[in-house]
Protein backbone atom coordinates (compact mmCIF):
# COMPACT_ATOMS: atom_id res chain seq x y z
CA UNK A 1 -66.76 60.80 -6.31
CA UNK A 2 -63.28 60.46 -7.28
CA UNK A 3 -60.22 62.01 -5.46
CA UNK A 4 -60.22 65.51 -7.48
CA UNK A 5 -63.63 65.81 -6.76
CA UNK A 6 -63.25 65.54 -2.74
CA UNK A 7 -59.96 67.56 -2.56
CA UNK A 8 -62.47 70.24 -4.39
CA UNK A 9 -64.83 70.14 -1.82
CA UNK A 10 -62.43 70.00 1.02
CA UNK A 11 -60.27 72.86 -0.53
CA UNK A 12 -57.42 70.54 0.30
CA UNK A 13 -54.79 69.29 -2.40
CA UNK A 14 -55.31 66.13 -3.95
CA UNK A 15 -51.56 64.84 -2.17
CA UNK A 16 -53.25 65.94 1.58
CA UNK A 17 -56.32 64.24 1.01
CA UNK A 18 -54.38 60.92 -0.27
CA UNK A 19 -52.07 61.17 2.48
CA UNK A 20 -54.53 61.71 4.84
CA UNK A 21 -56.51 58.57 3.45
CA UNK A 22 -53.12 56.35 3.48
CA UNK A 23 -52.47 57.47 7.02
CA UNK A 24 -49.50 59.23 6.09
CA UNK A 25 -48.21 60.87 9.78
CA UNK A 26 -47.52 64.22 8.87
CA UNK A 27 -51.15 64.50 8.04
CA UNK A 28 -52.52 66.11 11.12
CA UNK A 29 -55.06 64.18 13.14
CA UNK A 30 -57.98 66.90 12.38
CA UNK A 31 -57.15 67.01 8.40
CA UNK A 32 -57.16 63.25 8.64
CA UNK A 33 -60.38 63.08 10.75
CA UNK A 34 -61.82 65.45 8.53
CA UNK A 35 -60.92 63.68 5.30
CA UNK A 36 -62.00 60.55 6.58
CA UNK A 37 -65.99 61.73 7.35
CA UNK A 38 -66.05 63.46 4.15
CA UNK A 39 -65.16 60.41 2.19
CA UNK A 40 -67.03 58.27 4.22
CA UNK A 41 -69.99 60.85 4.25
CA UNK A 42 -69.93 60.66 0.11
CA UNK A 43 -68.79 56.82 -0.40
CA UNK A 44 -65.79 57.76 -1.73
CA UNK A 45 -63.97 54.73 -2.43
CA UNK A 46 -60.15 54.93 -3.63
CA UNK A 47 -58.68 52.81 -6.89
CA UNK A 48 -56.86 49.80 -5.48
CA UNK A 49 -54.47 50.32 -8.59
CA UNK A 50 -54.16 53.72 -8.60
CA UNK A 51 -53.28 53.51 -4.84
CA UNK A 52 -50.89 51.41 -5.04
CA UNK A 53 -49.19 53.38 -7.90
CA UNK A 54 -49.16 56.41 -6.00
CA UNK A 55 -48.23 55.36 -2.57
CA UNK A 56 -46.58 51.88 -3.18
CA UNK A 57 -49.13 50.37 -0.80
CA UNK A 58 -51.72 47.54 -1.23
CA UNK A 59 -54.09 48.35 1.43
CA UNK A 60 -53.90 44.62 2.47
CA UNK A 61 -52.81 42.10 5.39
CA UNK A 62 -51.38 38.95 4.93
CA UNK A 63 -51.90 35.84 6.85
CA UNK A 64 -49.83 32.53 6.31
CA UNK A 65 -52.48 29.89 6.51
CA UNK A 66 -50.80 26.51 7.35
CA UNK A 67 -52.72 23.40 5.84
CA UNK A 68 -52.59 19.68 5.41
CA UNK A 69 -53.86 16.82 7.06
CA UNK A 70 -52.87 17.50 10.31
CA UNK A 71 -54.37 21.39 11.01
CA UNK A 72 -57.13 21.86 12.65
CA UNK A 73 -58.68 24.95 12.17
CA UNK A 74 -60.69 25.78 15.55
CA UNK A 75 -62.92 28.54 16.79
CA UNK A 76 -60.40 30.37 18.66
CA UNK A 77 -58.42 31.20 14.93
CA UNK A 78 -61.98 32.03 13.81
CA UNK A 79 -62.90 34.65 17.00
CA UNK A 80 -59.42 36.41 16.53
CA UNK A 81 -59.72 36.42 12.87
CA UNK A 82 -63.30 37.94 13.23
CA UNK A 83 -61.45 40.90 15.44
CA UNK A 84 -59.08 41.70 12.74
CA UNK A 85 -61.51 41.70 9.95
CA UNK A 86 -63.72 43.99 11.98
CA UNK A 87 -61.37 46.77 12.19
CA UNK A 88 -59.06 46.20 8.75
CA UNK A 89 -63.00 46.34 7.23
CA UNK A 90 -63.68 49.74 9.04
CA UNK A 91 -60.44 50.96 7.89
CA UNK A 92 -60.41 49.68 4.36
CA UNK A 93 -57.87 47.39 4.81
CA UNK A 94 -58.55 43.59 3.29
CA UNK A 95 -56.80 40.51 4.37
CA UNK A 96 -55.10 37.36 2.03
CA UNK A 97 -55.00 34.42 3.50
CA UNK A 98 -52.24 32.56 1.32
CA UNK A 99 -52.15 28.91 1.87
CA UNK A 100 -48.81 26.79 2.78
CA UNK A 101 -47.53 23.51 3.71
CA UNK A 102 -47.69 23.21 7.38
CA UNK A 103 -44.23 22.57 7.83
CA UNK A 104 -42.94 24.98 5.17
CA UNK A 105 -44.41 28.45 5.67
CA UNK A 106 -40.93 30.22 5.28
CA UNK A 107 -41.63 29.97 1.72
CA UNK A 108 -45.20 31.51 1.45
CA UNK A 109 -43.48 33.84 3.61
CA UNK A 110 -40.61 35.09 1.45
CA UNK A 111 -42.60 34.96 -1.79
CA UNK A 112 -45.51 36.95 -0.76
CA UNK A 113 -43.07 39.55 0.00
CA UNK A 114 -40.83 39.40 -2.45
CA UNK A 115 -44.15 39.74 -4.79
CA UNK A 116 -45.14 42.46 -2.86
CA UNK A 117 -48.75 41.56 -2.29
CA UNK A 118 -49.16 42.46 0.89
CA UNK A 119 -48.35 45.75 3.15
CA UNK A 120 -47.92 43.59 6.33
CA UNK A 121 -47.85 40.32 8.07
CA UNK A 122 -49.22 38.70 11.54
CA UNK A 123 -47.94 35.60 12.82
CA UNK A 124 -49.99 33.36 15.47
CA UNK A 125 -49.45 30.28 17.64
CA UNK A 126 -45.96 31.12 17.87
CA UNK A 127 -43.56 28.65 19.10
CA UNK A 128 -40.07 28.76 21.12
CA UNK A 129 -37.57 29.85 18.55
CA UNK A 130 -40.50 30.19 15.70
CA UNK A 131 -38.78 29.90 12.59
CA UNK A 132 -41.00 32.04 11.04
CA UNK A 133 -40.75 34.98 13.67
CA UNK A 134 -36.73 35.10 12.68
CA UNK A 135 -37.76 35.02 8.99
CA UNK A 136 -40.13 38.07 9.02
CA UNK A 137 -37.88 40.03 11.22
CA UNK A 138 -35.08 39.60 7.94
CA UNK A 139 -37.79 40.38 5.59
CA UNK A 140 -38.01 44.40 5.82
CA UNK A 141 -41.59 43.76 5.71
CA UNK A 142 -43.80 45.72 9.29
CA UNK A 143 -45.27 42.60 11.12
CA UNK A 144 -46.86 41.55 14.71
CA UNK A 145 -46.69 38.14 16.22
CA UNK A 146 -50.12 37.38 17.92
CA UNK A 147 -48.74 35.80 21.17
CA UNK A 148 -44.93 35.00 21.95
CA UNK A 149 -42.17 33.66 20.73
CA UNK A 150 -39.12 33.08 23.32
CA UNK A 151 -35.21 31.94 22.48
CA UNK A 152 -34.01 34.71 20.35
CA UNK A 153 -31.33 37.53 20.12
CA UNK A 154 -33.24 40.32 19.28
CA UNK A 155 -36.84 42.20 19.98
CA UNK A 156 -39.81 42.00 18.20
CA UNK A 157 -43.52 43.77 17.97
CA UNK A 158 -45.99 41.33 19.32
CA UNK A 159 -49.54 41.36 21.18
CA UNK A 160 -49.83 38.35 23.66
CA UNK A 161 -52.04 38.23 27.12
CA UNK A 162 -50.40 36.77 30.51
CA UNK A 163 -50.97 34.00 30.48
CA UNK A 164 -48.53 32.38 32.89
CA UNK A 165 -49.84 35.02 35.22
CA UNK A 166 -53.24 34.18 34.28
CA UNK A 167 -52.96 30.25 35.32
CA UNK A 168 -50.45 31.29 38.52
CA UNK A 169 -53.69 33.08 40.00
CA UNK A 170 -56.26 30.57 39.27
CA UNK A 171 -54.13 28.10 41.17
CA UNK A 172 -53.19 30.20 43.63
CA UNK A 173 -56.71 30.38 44.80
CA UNK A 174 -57.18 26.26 44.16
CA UNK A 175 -54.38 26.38 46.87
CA UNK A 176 -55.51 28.86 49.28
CA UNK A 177 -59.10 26.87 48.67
CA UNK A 178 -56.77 23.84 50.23
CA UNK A 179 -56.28 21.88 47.07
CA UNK A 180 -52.93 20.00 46.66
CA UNK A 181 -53.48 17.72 43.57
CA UNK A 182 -53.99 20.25 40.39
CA UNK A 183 -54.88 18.53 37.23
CA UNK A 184 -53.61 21.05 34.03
CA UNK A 185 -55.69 20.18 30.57
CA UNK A 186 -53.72 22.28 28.46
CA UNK A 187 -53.58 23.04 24.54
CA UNK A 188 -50.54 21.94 22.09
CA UNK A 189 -47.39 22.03 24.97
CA UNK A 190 -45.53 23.06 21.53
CA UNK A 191 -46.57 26.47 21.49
CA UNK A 192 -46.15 29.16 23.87
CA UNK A 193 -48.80 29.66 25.32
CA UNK A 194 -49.47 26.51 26.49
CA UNK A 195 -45.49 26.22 27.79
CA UNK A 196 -46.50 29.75 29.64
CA UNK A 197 -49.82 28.44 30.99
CA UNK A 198 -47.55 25.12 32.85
CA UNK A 199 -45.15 27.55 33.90
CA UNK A 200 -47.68 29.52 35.96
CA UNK A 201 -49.20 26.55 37.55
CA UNK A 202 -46.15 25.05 38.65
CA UNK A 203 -45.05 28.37 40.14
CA UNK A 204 -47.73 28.51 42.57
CA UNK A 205 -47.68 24.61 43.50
CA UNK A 206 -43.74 25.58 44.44
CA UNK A 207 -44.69 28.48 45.86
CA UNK A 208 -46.31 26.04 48.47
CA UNK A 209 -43.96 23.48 48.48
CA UNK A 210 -45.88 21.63 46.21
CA UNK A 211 -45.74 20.22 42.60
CA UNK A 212 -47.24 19.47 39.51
CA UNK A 213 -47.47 15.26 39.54
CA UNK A 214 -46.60 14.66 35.36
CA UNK A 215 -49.65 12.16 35.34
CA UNK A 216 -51.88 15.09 35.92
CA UNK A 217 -50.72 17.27 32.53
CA UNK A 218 -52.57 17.00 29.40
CA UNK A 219 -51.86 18.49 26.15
CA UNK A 220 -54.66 17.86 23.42
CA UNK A 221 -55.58 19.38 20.80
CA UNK A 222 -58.45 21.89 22.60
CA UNK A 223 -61.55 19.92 21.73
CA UNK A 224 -64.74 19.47 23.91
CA UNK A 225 -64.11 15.44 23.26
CA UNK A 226 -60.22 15.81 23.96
CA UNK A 227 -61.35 17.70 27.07
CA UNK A 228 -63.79 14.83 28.06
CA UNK A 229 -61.22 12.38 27.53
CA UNK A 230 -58.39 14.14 29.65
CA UNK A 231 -60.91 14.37 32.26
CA UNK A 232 -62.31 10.47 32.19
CA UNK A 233 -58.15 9.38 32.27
CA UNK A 234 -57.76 12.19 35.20
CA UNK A 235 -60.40 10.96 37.68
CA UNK A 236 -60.36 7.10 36.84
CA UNK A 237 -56.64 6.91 37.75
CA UNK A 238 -55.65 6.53 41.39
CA UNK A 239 -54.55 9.42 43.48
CA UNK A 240 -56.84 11.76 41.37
CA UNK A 241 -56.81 15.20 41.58
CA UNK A 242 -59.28 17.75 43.40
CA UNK A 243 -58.71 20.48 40.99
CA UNK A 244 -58.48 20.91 37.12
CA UNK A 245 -57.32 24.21 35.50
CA UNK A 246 -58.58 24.06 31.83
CA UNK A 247 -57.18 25.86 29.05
CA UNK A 248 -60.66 26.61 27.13
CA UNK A 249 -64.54 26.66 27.89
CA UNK A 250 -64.51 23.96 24.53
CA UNK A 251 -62.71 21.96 26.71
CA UNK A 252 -64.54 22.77 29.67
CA UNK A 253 -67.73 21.71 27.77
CA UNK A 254 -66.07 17.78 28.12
CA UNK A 255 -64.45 18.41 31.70
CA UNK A 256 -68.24 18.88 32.79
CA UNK A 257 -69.62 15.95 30.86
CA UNK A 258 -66.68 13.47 32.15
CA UNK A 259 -67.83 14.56 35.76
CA UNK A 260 -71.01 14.21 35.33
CA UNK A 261 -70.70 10.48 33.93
CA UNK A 262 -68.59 9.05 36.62
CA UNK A 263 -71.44 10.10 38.69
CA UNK A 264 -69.04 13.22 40.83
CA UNK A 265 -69.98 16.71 41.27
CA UNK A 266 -68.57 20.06 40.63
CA UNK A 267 -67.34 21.66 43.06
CA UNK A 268 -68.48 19.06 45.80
CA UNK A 269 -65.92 16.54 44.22
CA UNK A 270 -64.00 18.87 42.02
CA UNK A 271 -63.22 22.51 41.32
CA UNK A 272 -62.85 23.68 37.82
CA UNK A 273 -61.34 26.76 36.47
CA UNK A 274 -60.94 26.99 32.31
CA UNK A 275 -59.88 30.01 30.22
CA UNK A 276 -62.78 32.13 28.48
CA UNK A 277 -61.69 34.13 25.15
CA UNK A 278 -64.96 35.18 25.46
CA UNK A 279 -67.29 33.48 22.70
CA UNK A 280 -70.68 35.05 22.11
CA UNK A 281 -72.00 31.51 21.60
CA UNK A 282 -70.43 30.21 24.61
CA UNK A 283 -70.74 31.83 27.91
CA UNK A 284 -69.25 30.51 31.53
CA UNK A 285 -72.14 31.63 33.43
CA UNK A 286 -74.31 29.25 31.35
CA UNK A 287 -72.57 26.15 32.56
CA UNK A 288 -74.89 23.98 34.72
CA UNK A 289 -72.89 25.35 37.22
CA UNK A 290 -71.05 28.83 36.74
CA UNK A 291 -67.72 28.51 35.64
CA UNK A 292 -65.39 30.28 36.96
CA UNK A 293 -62.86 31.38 34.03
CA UNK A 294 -59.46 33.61 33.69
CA UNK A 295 -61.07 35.86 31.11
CA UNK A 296 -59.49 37.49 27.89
CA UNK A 297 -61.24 38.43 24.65
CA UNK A 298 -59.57 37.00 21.84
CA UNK A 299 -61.34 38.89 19.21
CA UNK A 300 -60.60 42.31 20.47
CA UNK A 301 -56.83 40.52 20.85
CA UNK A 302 -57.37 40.53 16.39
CA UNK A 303 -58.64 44.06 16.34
CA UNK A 304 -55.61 45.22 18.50
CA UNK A 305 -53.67 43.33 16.17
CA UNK A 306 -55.02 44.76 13.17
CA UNK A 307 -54.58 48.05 14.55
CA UNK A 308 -51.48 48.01 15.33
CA UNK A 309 -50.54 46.59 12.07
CA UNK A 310 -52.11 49.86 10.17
CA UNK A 311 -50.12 51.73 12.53
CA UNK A 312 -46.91 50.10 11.56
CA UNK A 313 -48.05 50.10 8.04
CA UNK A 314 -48.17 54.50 8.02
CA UNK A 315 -45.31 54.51 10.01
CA UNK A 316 -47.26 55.69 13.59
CA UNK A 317 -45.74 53.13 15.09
CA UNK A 318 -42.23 51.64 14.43
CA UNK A 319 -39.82 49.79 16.87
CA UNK A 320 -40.28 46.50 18.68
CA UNK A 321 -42.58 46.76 21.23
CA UNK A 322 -44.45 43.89 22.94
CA UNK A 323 -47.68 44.51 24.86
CA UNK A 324 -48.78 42.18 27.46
CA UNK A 325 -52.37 42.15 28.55
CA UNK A 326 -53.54 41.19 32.24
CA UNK A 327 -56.24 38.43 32.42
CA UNK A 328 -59.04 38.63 34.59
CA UNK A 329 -59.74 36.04 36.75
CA UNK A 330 -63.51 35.50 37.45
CA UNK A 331 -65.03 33.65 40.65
CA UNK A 332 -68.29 31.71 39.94
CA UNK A 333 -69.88 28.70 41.61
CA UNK A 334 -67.32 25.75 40.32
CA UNK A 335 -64.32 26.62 42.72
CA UNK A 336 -64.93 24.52 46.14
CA UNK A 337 -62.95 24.18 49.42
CA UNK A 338 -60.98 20.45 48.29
CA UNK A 339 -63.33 17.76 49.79
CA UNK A 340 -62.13 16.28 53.11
């Protein structure tokens, strides 16, 4: 069926039902709802070309992928990235992935746009003053940032979770439990994230009078052997700690194996807390012994992105709005009173 052929049918013009496809906003939501089951309904599918001829768009996402010898590219990229394709593919959107020197992404950036090959950008793993964050923002091109960027003069759309809120509450209750030594295995202590994730946990040690002892922060690369490894330096050094807030169940995976090999227990000789983006394969309440987890689903985090995205795309949304998400945080059997 071809785009005459549904407007036909529909007794709608062939510019309403196009508009209505393209998500054009002064398409009301009932035409567009209606257009949408009827082409669905009959497998209409439109003409990348002539689409892009008639509304200037390309019906496509773009996602600088940084490479080289140093990138690593880990499950939690692939979770989000299986969010985004989930809804871009139920709202015939596709994504590019266009490759780029690691430390030169600006210029993937500005040809990709310039070229006109995609209708919008995200941006993850954002840093302090991310280079690329100011870039886009110059470009004219819509655009989210997955996570946040901090250091700058100006607002910008993004979709991020709390996570210095997250980590202040899951040592707040190490605290109240009557731990004083916190151990923090944290991701890269480049990006934001992981900056925000310290920042909680030392507000709640203050918030006690207490602090965050340097010799107890890791930043690794979140592996399940970087997390064993973290763990074995943790616990073999004097003045160990009682407590370790993890920033992934990967890591988690080598927290529990490090334990287990020097013979200790959890929670009898430590409590663990770690940070679930909720993996199908990998589930906290699996764990020899339930872990208890500040919880936040990574791949609906890349469908919200990709939603939001083909929002700014058809002009429903516009402006600079961030959205913060709350974390849950989620009580199982590995958090302990601190041993005597």
């Amino acid at each position: 069926m071809n785009l005459k052929q549904l407007a036909h049918m529909l007794a709608l013009s062939q510019t309403t039902v196009s508009r209505a496809l393209n998500g054009y906003p002064e398409v009301n939501e009932e035409t567009r709802r209606r257009v949408m089951d009827a082409a669905k309904r009959h497998g209409y599918r439109p003409n990348p070309s002539a689409r892009r001829l008639a509304t200037g768009k390309t019906g496509m996402i773009g996602y600088v992928l940084p490479t080289g010898a140093s990138v690593d590219i880990d499950p939690h990229f692939v979770e989000f990235l299986s969010g985004l394709g989930d809804y871009a593919r139920s709202h015939e959107l596709d994504l590019v992935l266009s490759p780029a020197d690691a430390d030169d992404q600006e210029t993937t950036y500005r040809r990709i746009v310039a070229n006109r090959q995609v209708d919008a950008v995200y941006i993850s793993s954002p840093r302090p003053a991310d280079r690329r964050v100011a870039l886009v923002n110059t470009l004219g091109i819509p655009f989210i940032v997955h996570g946040r960027s901090e250091g700058f003069d100006f607002d910008y759309p993004f979709t991020d979770i709390d996570n210095e809120g997250a980590f202040h509450e899951a040592s707040r209750l190490l605290i109240q439990l009557g731990h004083r030594r916190l151990a923090l295995i944290n991701g890269d202590d480049r990006e934001t994230f992981a900056i925000h994730r310290e920042r909680g946990v030392r507000r709640a040690l203050a918030a006690s009078a207490l602090a965050l002892d340097e010799r107890h922060v890791c930043s690794v690369v979140m592996t399940e052997e970087n997390g064993y490894r973290a763990t074995r330096r943790l616990l073999e050094a004097g003045d160990a700690p009682t407590a370790i807030v993890c920033s992934s169940l990967i890591m988690a995976l080598g927290v529990v194996r490090a334990v287990r090999d020097l013979g200790l227990t959890i929670p009898g000789d430590i409590s663990l807390i770690a940070h679930d983006d909720v993996f199908p394969w990998l589930r906290p309440e699996n764990f020899s012994v339930p872990l208890s987890t500040t919880r936040s689903s990574i791949r609906l985090a890349g469908a919200r992105v990709a939603e939001r995205l083909a929002a700014r795309i058809s002009g429903l949304e516009e402006g600079a709005r961030g959205e913060v998400w709350p974390v849950d945080l989620v009580v199982r059997g590995s958090v302990a009173g601190a041993p005597a």
